[in-house]
C-alpha atoms as a PDB file:
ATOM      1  CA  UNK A   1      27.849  12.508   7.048  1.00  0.00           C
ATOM      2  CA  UNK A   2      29.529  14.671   4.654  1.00  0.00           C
ATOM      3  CA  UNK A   3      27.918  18.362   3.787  1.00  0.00           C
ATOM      4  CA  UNK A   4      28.203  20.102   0.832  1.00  0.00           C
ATOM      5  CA  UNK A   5      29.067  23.418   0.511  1.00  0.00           C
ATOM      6  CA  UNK A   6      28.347  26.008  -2.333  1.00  0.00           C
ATOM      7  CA  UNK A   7      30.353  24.816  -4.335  1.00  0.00           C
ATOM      8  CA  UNK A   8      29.426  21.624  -4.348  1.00  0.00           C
ATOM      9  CA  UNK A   9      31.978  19.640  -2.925  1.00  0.00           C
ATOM     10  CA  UNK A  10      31.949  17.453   0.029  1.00  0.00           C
ATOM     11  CA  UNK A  11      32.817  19.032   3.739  1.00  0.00           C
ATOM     12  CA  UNK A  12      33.788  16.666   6.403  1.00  0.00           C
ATOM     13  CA  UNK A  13      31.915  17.843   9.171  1.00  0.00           C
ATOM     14  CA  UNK A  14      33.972  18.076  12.862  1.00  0.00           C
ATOM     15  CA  UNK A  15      33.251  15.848  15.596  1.00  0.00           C
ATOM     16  CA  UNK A  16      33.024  17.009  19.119  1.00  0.00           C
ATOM     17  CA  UNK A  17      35.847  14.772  20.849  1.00  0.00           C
ATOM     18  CA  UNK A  18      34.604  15.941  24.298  1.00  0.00           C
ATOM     19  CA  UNK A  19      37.902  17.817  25.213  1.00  0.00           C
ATOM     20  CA  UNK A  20      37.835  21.611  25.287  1.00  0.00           C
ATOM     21  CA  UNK A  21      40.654  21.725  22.509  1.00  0.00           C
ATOM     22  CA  UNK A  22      40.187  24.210  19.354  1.00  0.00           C
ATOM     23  CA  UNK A  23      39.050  21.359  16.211  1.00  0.00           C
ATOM     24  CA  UNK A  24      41.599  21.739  12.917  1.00  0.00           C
ATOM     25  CA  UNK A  25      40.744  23.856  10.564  1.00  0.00           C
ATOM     26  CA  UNK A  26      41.962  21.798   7.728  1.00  0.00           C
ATOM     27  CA  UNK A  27      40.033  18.427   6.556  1.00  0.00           C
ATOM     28  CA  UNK A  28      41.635  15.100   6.522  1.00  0.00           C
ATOM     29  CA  UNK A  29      40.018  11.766   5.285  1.00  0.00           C
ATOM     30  CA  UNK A  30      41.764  10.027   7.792  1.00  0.00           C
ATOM     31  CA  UNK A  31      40.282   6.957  10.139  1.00  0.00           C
ATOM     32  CA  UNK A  32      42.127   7.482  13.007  1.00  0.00           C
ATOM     33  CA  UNK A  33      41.806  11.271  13.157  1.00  0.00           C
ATOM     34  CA  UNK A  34      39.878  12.050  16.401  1.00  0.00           C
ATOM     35  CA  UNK A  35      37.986  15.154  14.799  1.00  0.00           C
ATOM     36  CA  UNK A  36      37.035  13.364  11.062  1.00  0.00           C
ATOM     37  CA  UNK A  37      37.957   9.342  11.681  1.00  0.00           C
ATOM     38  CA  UNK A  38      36.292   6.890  13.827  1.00  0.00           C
ATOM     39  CA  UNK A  39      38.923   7.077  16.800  1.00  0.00           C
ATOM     40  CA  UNK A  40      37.380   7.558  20.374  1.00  0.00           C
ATOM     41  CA  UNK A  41      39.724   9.449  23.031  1.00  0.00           C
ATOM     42  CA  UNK A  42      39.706   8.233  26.781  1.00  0.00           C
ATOM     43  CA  UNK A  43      41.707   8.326  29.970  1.00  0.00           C
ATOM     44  CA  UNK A  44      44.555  11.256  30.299  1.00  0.00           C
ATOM     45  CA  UNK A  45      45.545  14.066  28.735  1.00  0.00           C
ATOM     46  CA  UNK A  46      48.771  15.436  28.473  1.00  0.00           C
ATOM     47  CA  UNK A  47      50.800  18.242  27.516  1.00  0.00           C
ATOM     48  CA  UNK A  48      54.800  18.027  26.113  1.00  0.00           C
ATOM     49  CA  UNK A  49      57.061  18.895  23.348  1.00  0.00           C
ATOM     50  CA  UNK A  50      57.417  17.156  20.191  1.00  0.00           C
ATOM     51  CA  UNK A  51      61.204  15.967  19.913  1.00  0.00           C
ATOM     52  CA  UNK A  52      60.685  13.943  16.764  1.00  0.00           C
ATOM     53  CA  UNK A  53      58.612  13.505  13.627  1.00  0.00           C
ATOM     54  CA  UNK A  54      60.673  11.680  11.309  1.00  0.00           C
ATOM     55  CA  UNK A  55      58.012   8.297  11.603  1.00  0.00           C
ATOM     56  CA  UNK A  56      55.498   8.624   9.335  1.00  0.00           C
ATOM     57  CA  UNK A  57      52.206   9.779  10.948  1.00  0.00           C
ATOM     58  CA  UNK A  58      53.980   9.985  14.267  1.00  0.00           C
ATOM     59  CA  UNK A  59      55.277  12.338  16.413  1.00  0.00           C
ATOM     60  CA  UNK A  60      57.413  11.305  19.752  1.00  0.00           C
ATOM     61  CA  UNK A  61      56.436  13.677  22.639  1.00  0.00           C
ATOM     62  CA  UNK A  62      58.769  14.688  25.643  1.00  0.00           C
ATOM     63  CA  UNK A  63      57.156  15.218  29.077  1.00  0.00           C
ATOM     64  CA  UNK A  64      59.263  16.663  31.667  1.00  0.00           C
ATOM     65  CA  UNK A  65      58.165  16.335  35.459  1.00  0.00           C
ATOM     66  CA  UNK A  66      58.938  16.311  39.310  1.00  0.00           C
ATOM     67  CA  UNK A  67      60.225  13.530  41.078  1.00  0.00           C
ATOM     68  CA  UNK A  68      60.150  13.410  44.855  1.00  0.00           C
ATOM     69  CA  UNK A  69      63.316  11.695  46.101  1.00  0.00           C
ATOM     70  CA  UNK A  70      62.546  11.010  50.028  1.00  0.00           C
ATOM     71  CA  UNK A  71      66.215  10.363  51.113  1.00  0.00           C
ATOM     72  CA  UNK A  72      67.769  13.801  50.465  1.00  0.00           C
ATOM     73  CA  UNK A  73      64.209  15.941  50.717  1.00  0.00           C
ATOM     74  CA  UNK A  74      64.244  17.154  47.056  1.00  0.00           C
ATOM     75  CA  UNK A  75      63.245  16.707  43.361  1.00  0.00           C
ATOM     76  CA  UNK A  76      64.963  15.706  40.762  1.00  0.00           C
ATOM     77  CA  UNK A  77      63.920  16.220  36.745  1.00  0.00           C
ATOM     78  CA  UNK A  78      62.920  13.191  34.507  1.00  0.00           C
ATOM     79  CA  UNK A  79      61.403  13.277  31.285  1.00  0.00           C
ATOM     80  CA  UNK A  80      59.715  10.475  29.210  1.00  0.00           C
ATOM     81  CA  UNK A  81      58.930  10.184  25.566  1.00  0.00           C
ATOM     82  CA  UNK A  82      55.566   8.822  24.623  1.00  0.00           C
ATOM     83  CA  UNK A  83      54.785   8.120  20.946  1.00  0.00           C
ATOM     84  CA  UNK A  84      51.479   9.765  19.649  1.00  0.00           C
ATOM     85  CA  UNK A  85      49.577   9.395  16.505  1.00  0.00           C
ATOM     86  CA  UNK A  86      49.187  12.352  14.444  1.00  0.00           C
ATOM     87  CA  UNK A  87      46.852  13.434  12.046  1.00  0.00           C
ATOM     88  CA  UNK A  88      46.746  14.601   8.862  1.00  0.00           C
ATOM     89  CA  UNK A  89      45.068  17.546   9.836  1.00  0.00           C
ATOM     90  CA  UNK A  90      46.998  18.787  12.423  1.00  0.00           C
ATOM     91  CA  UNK A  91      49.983  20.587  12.066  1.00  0.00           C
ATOM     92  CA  UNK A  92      52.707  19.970  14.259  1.00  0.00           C
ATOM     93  CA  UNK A  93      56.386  20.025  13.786  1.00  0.00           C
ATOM     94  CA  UNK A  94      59.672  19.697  16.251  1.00  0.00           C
ATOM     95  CA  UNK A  95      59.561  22.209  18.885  1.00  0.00           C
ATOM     96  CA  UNK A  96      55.989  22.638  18.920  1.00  0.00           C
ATOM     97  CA  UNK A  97      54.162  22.175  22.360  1.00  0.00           C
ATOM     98  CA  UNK A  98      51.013  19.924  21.899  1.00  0.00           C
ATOM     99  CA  UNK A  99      48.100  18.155  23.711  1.00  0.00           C
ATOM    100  CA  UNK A 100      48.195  14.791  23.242  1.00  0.00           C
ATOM    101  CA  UNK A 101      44.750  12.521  24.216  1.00  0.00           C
ATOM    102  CA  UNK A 102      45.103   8.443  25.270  1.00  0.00           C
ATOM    103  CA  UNK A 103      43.094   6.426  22.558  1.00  0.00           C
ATOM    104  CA  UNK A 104      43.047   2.847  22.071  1.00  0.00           C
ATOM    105  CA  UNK A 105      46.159   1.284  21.288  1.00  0.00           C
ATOM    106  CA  UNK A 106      47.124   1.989  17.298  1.00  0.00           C
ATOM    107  CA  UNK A 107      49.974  -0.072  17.170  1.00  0.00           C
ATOM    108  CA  UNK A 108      52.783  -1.722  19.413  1.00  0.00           C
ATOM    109  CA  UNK A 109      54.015   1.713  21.190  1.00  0.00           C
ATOM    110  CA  UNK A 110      50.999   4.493  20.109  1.00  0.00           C
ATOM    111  CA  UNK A 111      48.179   4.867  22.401  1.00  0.00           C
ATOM    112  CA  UNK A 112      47.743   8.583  22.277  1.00  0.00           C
ATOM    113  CA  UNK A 113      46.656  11.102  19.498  1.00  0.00           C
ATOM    114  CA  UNK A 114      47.909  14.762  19.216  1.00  0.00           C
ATOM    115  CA  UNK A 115      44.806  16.726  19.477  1.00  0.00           C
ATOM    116  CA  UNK A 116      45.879  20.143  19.507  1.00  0.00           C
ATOM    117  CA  UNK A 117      48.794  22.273  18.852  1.00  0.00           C
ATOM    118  CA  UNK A 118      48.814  24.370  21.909  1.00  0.00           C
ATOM    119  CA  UNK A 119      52.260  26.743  20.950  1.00  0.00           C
END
């Protein structure tokens, strides 16, 4: 439910997504926004750099991790891009590292949500 402040105008109260992540500071009238929308977060939580936002309301995350190759006793580096949802009310722009949160699936390839803009 909406407050009002002072002033008179409405405030869109923030919802505690059950992550320890820092809530937006700006307000968004958004339904799929985590903090002010209906949109649950479940399942894993990850951390990666934001290669692209040229989608609208999108931003396509890089991940780069470890992989264990038995035969020759050492790791190699692979990456993988997952598309995320993002907010109106967060900020995030190439190069930024964020914390994305799984969600239900929002369309064909999104099934994660930026939450927080960690750098």
């Amino acid at each position: 439910m909406p407050k009002k402040t002072e002033s008179g105008a409405a405030k869109s109260a923030v919802k505690n997504i059950g992550l320890r992540v820092k809530p937006p500071t700006a307000v968004c009238e958004d339904k799929n926004c985590p903090f002010h929308g209906t949109l649950g977060v479940r399942g894993q939580v990850v951390e990666g750099k934001v290669v692209s936002t040229k989608a609208q309301r999108t931003a396509i995350i890089e991940r780069q991790y470890p992989h264990y190759v038995s035969k020759f006793e050492r790791y190699e580096r692979r990456h993988s891009r997952i598309a995320a949802y993002k907010p109106d009310c967060i900020d995030a722009h190439e190069g930024n590292v964020v914390r994305i949160a799984e969600c239900r699936p929002l369309s064909k390839t999104k099934s994660f949500v930026v939450v927080e803009v960690v750098k």
